[in-house]
N, C-alpha and C. Protein backbone atom coordinates (compact mmCIF):
# COMPACT_ATOMS: atom_id res chain seq x y z
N UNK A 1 -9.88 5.20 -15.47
CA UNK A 1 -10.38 4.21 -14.53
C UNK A 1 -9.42 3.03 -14.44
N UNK A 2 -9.34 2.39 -13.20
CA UNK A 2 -8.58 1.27 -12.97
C UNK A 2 -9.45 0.23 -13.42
N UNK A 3 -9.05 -1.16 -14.15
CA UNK A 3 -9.44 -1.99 -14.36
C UNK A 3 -9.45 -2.96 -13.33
N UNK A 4 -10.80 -3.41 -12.81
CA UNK A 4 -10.87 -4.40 -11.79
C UNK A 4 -9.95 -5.62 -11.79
N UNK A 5 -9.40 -6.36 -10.81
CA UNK A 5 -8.63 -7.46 -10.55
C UNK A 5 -7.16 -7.24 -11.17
N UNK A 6 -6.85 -5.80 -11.74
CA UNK A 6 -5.32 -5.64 -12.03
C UNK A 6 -4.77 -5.16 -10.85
N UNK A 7 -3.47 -5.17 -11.44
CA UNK A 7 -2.57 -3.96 -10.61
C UNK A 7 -1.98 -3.05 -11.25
N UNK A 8 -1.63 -2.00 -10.41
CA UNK A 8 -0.85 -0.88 -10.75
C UNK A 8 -0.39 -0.11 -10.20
N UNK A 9 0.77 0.80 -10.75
CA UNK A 9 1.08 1.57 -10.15
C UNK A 9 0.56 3.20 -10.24
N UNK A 10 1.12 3.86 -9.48
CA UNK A 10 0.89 5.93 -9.09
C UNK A 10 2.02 6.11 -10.05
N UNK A 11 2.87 5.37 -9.50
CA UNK A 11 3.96 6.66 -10.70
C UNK A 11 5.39 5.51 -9.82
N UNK A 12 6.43 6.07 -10.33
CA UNK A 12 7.72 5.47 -10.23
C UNK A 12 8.35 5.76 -8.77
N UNK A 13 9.20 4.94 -7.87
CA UNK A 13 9.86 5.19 -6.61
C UNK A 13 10.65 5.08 -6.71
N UNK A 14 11.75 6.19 -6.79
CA UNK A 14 13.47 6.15 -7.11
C UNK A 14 13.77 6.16 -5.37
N UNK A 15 14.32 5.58 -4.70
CA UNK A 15 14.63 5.20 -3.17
C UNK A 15 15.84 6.69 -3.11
N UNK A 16 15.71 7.11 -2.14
CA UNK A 16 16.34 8.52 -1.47
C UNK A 16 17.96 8.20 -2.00
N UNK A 17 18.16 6.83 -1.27
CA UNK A 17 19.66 6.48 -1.34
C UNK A 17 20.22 5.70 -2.54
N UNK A 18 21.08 5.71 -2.76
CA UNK A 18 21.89 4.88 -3.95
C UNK A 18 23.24 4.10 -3.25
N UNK A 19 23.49 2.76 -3.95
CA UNK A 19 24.54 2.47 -3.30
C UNK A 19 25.30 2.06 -4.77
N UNK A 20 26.58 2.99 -4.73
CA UNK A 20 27.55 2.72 -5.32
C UNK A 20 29.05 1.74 -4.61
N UNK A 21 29.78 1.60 -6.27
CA UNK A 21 31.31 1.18 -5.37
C UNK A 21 31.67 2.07 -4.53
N UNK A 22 31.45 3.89 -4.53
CA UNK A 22 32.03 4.71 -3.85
C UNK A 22 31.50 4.64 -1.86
N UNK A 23 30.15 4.40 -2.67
CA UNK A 23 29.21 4.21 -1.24
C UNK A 23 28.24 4.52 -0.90
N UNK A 24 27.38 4.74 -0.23
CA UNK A 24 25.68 5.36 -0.20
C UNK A 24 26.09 6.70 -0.29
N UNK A 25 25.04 7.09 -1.58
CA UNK A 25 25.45 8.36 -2.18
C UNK A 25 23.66 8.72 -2.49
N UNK A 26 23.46 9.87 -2.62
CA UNK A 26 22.04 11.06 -2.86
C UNK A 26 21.81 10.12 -3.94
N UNK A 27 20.43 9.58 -4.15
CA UNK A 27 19.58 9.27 -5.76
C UNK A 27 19.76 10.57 -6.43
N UNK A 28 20.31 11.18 -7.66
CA UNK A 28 19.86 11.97 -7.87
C UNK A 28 18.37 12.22 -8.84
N UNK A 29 17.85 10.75 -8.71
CA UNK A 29 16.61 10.29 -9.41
C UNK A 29 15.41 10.55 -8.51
N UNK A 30 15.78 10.80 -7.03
CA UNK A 30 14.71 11.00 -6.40
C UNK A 30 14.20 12.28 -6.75
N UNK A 31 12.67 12.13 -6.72
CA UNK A 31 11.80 13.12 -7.47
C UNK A 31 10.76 13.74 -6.08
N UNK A 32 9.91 14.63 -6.54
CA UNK A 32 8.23 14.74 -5.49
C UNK A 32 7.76 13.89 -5.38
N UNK A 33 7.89 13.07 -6.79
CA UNK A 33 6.45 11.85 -6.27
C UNK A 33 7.18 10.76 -5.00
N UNK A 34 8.25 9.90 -5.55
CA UNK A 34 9.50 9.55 -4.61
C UNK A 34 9.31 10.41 -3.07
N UNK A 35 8.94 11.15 -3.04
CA UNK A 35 9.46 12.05 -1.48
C UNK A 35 8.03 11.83 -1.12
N UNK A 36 6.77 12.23 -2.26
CA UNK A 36 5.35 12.06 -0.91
C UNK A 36 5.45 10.68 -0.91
N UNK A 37 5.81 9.10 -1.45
CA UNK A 37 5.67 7.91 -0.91
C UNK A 37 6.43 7.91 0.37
N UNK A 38 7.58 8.76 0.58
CA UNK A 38 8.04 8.66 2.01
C UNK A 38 7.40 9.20 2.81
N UNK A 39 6.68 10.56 2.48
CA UNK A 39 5.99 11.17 3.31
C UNK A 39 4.80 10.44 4.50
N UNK A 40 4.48 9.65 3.41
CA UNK A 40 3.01 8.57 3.80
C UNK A 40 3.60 7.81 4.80
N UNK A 41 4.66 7.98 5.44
CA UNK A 41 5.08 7.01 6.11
C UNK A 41 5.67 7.66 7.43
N UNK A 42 5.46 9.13 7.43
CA UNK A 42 5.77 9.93 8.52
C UNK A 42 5.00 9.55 9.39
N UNK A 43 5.20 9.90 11.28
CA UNK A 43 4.04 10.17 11.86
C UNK A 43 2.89 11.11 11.35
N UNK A 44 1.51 10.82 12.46
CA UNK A 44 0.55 11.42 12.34
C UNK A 44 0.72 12.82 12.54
N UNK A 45 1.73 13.54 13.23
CA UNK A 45 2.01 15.06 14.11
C UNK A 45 2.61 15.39 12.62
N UNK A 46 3.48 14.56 11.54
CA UNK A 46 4.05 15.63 10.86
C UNK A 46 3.37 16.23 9.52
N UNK A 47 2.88 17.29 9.55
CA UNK A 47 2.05 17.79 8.33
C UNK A 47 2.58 16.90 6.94
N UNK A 48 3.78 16.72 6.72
CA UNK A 48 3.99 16.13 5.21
C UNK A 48 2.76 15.04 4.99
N UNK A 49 3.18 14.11 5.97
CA UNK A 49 1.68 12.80 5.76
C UNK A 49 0.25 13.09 5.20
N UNK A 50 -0.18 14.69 5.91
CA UNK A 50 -1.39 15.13 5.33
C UNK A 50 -1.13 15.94 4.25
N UNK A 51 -0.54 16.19 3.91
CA UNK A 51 0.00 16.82 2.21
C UNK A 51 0.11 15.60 1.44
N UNK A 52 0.92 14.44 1.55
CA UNK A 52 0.69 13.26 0.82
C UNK A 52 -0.25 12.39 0.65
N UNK A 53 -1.13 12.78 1.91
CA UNK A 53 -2.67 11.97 1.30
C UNK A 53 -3.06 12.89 0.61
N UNK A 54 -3.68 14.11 0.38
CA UNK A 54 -3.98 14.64 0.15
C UNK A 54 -3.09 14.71 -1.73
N UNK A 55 -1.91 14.12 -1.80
CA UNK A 55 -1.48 14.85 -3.22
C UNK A 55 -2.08 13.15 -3.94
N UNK A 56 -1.91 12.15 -2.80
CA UNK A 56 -2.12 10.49 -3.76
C UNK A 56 -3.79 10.42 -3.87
N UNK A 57 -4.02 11.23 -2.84
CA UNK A 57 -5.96 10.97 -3.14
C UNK A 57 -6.39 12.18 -4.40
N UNK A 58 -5.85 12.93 -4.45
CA UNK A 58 -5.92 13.75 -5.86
C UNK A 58 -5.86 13.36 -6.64
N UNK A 59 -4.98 12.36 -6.95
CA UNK A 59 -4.51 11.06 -8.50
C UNK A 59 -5.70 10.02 -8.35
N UNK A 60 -5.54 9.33 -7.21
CA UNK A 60 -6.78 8.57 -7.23
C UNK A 60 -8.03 8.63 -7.47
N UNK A 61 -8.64 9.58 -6.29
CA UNK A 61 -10.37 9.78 -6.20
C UNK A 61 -10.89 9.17 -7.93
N UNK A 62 -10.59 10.30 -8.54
CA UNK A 62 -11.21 10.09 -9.90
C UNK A 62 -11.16 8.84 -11.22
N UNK A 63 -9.82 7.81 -10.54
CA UNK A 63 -9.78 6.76 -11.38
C UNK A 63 -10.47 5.63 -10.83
N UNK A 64 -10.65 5.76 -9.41
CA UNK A 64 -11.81 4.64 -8.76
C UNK A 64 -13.27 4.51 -8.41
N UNK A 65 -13.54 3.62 -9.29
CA UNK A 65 -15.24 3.88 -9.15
C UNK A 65 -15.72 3.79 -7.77
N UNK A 66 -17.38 4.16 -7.94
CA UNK A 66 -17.47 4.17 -6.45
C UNK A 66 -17.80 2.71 -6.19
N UNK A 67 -18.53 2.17 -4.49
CA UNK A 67 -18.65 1.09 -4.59
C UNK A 67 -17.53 -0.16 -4.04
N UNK A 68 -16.33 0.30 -4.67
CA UNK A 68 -15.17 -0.54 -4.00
C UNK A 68 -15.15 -0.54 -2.57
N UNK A 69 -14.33 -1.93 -2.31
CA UNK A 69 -14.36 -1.92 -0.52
C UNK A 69 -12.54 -1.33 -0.64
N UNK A 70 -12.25 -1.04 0.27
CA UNK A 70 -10.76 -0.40 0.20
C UNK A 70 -10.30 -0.96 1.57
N UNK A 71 -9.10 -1.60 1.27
CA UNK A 71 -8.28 -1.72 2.08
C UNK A 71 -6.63 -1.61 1.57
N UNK A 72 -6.00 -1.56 2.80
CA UNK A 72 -4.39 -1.11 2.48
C UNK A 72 -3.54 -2.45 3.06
N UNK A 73 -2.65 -2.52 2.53
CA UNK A 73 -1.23 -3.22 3.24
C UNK A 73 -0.99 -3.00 4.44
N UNK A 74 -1.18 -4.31 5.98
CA UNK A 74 -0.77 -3.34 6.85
C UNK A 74 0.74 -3.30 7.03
N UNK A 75 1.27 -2.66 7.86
CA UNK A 75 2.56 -2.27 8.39
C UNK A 75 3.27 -3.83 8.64
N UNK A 76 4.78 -3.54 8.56
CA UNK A 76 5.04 -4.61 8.86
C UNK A 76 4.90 -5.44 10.34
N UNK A 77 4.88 -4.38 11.40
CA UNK A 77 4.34 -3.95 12.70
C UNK A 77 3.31 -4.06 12.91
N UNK A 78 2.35 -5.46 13.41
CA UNK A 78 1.29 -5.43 13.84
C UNK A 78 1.03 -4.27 14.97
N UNK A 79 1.37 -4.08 15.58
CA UNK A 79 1.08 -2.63 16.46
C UNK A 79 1.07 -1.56 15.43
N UNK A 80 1.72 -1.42 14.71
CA UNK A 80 1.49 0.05 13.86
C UNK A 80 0.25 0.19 13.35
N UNK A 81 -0.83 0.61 13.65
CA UNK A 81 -2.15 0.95 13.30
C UNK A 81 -2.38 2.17 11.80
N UNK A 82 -1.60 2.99 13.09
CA UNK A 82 -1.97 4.27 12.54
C UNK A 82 -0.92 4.86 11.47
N UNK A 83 -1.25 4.61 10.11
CA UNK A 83 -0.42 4.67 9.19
C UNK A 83 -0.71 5.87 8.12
N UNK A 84 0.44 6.78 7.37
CA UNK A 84 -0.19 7.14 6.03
C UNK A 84 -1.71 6.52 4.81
N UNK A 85 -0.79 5.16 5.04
CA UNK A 85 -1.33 4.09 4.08
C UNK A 85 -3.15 4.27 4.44
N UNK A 86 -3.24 3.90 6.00
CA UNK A 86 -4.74 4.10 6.30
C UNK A 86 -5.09 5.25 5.94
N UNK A 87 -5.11 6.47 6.40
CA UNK A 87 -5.39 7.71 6.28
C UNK A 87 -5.70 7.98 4.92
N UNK A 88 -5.53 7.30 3.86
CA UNK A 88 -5.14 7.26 2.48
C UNK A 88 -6.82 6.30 2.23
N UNK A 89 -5.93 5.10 2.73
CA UNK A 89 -7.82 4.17 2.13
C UNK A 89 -8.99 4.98 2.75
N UNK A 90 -8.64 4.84 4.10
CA UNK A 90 -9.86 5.85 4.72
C UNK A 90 -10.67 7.24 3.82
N UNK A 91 -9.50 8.02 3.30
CA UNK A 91 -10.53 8.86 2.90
C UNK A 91 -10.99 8.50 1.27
N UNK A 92 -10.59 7.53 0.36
CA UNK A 92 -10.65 7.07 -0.45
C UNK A 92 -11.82 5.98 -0.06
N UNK A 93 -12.46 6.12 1.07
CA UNK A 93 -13.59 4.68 1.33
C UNK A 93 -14.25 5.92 1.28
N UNK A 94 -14.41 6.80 1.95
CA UNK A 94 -15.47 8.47 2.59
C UNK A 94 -15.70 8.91 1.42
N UNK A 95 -15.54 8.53 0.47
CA UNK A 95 -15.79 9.08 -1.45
C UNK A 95 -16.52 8.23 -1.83
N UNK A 96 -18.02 7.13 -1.51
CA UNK A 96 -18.74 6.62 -2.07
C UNK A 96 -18.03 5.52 -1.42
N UNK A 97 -17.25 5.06 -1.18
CA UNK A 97 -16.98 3.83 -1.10
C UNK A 97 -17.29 2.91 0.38
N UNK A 98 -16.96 1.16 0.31
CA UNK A 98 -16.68 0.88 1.52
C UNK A 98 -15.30 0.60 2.00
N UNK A 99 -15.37 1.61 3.57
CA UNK A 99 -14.02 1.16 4.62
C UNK A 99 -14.28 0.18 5.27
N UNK A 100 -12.98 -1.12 3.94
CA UNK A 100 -12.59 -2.23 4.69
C UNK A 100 -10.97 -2.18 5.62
N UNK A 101 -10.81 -0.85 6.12
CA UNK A 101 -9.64 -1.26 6.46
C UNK A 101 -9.34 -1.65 7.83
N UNK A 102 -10.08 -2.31 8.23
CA UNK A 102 -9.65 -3.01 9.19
C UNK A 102 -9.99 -4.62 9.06
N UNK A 103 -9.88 -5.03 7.80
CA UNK A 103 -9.86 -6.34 7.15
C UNK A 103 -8.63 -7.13 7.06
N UNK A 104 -7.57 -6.50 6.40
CA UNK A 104 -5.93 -7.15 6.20
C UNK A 104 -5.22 -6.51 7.59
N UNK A 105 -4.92 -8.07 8.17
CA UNK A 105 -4.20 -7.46 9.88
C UNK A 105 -3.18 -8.00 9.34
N UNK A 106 -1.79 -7.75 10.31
CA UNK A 106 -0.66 -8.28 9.98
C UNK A 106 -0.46 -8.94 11.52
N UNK A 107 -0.43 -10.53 11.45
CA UNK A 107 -1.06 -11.15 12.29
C UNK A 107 0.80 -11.52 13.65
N UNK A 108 1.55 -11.36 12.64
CA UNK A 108 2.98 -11.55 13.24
C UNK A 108 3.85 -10.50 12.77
N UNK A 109 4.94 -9.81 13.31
CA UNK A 109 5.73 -9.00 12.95
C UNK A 109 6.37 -9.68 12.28
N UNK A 110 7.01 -9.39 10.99
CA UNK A 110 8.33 -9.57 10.27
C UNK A 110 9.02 -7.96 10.13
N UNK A 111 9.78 -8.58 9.53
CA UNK A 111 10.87 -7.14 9.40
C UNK A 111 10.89 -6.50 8.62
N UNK A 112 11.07 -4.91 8.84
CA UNK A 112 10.60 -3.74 7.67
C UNK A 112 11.65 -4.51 6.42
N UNK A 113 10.66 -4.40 5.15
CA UNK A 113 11.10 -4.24 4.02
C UNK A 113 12.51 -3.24 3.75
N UNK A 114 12.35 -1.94 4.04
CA UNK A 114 13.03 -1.35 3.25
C UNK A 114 14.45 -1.49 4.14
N UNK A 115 14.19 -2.23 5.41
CA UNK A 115 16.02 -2.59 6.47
C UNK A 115 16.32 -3.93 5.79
N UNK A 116 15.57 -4.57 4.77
CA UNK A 116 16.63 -5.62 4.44
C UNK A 116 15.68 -7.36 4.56
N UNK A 117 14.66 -6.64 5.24
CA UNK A 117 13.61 -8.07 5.53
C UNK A 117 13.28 -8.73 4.69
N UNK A 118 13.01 -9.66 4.91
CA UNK A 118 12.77 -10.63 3.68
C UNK A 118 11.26 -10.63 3.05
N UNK A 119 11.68 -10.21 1.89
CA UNK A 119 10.35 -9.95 0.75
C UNK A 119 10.05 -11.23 0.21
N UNK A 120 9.72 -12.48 0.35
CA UNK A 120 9.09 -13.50 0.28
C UNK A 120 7.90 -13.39 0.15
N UNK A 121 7.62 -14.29 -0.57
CA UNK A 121 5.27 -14.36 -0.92
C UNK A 121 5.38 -15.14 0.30
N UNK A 122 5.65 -16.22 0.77
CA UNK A 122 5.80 -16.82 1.82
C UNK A 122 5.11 -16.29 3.18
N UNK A 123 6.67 -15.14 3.25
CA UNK A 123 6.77 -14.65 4.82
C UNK A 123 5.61 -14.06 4.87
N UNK A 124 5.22 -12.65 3.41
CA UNK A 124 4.06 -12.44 3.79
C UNK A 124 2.42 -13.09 3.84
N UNK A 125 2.68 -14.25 3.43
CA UNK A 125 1.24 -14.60 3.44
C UNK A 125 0.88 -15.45 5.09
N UNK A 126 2.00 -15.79 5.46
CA UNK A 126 2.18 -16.41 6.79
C UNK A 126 1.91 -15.37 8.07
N UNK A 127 2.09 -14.10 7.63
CA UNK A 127 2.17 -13.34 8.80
C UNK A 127 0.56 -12.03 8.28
N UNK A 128 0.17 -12.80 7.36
CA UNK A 128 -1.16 -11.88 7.43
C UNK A 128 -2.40 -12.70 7.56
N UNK A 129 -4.14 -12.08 7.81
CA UNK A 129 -5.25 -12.63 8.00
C UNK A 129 -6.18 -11.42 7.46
N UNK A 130 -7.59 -11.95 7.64
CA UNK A 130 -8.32 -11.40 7.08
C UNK A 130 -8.96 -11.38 8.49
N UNK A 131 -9.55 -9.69 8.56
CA UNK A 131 -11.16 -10.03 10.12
C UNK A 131 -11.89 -9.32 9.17
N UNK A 132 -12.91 -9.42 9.89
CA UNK A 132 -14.32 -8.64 9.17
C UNK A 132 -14.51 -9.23 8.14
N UNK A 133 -14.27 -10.37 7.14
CA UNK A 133 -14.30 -10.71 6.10
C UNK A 133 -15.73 -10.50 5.28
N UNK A 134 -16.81 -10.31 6.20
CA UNK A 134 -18.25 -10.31 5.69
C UNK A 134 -18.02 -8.88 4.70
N UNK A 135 -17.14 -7.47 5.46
CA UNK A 135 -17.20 -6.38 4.57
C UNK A 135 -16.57 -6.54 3.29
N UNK A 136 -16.00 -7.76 2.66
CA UNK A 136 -15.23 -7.90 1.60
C UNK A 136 -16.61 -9.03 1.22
N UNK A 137 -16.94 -9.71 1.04
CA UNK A 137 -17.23 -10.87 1.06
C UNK A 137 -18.15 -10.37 -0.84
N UNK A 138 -18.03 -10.82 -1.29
CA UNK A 138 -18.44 -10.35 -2.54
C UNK A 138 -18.35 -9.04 -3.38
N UNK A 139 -17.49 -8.54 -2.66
CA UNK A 139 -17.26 -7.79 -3.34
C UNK A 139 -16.05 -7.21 -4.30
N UNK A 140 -16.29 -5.80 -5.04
CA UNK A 140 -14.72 -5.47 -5.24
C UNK A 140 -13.91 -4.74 -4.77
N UNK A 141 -12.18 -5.52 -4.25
CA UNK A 141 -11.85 -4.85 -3.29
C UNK A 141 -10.63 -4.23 -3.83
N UNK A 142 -10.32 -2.88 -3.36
CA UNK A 142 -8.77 -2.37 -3.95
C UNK A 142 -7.77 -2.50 -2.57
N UNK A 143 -6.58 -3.01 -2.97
CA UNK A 143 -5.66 -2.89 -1.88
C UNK A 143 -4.48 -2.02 -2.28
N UNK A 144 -3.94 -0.94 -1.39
CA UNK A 144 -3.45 -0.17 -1.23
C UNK A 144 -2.00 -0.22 -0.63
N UNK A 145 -0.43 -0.11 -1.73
CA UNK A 145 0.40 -0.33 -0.74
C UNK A 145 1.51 1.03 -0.80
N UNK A 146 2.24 1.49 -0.32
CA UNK A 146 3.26 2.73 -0.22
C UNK A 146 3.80 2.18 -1.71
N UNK A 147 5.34 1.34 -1.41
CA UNK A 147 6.16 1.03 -2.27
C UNK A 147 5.66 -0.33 -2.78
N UNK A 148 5.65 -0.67 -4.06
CA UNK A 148 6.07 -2.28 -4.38
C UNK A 148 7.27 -2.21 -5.03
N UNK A 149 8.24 -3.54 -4.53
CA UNK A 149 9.41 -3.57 -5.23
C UNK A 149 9.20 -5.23 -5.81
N UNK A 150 9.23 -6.33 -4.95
CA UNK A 150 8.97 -7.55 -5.30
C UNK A 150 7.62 -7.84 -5.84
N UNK A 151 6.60 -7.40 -5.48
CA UNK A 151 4.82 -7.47 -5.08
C UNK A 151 4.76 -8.67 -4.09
N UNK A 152 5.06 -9.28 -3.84
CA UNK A 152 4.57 -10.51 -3.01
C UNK A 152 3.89 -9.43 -1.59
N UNK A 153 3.94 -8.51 -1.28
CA UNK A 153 2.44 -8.13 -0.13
C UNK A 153 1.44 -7.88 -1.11
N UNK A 154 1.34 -7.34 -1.93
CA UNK A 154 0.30 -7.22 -2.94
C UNK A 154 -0.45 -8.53 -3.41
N UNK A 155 0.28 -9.38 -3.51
CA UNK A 155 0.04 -10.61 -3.96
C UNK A 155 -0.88 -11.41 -2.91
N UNK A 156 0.08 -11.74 -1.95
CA UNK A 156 0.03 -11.98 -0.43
C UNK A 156 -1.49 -12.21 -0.36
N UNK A 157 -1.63 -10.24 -0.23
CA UNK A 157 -3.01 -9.61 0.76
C UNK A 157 -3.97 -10.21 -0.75
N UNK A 158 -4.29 -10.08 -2.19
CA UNK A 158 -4.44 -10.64 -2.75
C UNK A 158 -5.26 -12.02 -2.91
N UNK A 159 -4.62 -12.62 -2.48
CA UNK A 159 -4.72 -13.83 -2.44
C UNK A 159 -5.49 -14.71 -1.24
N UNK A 160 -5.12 -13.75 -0.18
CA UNK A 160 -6.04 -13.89 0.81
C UNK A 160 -7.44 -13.27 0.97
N UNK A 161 -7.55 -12.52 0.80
CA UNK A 161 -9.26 -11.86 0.18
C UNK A 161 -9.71 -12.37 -0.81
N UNK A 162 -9.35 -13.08 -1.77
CA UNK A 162 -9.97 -14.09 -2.48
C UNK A 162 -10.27 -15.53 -1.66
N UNK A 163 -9.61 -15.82 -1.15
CA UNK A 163 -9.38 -16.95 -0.41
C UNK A 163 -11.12 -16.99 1.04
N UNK A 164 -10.85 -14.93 1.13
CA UNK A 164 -11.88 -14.73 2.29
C UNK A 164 -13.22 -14.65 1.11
N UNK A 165 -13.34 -14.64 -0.34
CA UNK A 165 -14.67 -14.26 -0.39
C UNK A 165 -15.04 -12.71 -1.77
N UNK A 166 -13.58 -12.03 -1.60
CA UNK A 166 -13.76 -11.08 -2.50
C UNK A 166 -13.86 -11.51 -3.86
N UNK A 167 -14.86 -10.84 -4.63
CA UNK A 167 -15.09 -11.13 -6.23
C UNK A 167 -14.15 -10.73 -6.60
N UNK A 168 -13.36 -9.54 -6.23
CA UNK A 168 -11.54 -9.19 -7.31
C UNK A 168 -11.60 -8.43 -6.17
N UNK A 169 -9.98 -8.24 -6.30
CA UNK A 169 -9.24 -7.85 -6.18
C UNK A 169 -8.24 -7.51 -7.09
N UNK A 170 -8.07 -5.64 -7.02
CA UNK A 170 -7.27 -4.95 -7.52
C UNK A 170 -6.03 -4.23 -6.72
N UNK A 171 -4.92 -4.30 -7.05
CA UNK A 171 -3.66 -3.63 -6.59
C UNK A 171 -3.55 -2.60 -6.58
N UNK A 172 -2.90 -1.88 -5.93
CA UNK A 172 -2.78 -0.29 -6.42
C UNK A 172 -1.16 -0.38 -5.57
N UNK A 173 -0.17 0.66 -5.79
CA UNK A 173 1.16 0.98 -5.53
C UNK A 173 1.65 2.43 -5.56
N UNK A 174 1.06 2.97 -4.46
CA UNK A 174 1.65 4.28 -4.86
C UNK A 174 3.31 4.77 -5.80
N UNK A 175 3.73 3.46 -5.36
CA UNK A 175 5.45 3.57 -6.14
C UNK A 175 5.80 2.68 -6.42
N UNK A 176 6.16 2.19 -7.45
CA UNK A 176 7.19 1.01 -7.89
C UNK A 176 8.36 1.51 -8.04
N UNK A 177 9.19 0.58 -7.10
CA UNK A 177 10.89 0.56 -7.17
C UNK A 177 11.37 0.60 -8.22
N UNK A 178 12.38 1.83 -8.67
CA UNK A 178 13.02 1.69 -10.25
C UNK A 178 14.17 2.13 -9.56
N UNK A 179 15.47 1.37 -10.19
CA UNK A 179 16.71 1.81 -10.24
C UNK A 179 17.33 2.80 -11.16
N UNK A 180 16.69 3.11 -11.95
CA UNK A 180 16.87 3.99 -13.68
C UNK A 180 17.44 5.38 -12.94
């Protein structure tokens, strides 16, 4: 079981690419687990996405009690709706739980993380909000993100659902960034 108001991670995210003096060269650290956090990030048309919910809700289901409200990290893309990430809380709310995910909006675009954008607690707490806040509003909520490398969206979204009303808030990371 996850302990309420922590964080944590799924398992380790070795990034596809490596950059040496020679030059962007193969991770040879990238693993399965590494490949379904990318997966989660495919479109909806490409089967991998539903193989990767399907392999992160396998790890999950059973360490989260029921009861939690669930929400995810959104995209850095306020237009991007339709994400792995959702598809993920979603069926992780359909297991006893409540779907808050349409609670954490991402209220301004900033720039994808993994092109170089700036990972600031800042940027993200400036460019996110809370709606629906009544479905959080006392309760306990898990937030859901692909990669953490800095945490400041974890933090961020965090901080703002407390701010809206949630009794805890817990982290979850399908991958933490390791260079090893």
């Amino acid at each position: 079981m996850f302990e309420l108001g922590k964080g944590y991670k799924v398992g380790d995210y070795h990034p596809y690419w490596i950059y040496t003096p020679a030059g962007k060269e193969h991770n040879p650290a990238f693993d399965n687990h590494s490949d379904k956090v990318l997966d989660l990030k495919k479109p909806a048309s490409d089967y991998r996405r539903g193989v990767a919910v399907d392999y992160f809700f396998s790890l999950m289901n059973p360490k989260l009690p029921p009861g939690l409200a669930v929400c995810f990290v959104p995209s850095s893309d306020p237009k991007k709706r339709d994400t792995g990430m959702r598809d993920l809380a979603r069926r992780l709310a359909a297991a006893d739980r409540l779907d808050a995910t349409d609670c954490l909006i991402r209220s301004k675009a900033i720039p994808a993380l993994h092109s170089g954008g700036n990972r600031s607690f800042e940027v993200q707490l400036a460019s996110l909000r809370v709606d629906h806040a009544d479905l959080i509003k006392s309760q306990d909520v898990v937030v859901l993100d692909d990669v953490r490398t800095s945490g400041n969206s974890l933090t961020a979204c965090r901080m703002i659902l407390l701010d809206a009303g949630a009794k805890s808030v817990t982290t979850i990371a399908m991958g933490k960034t390791t260079h090893a």
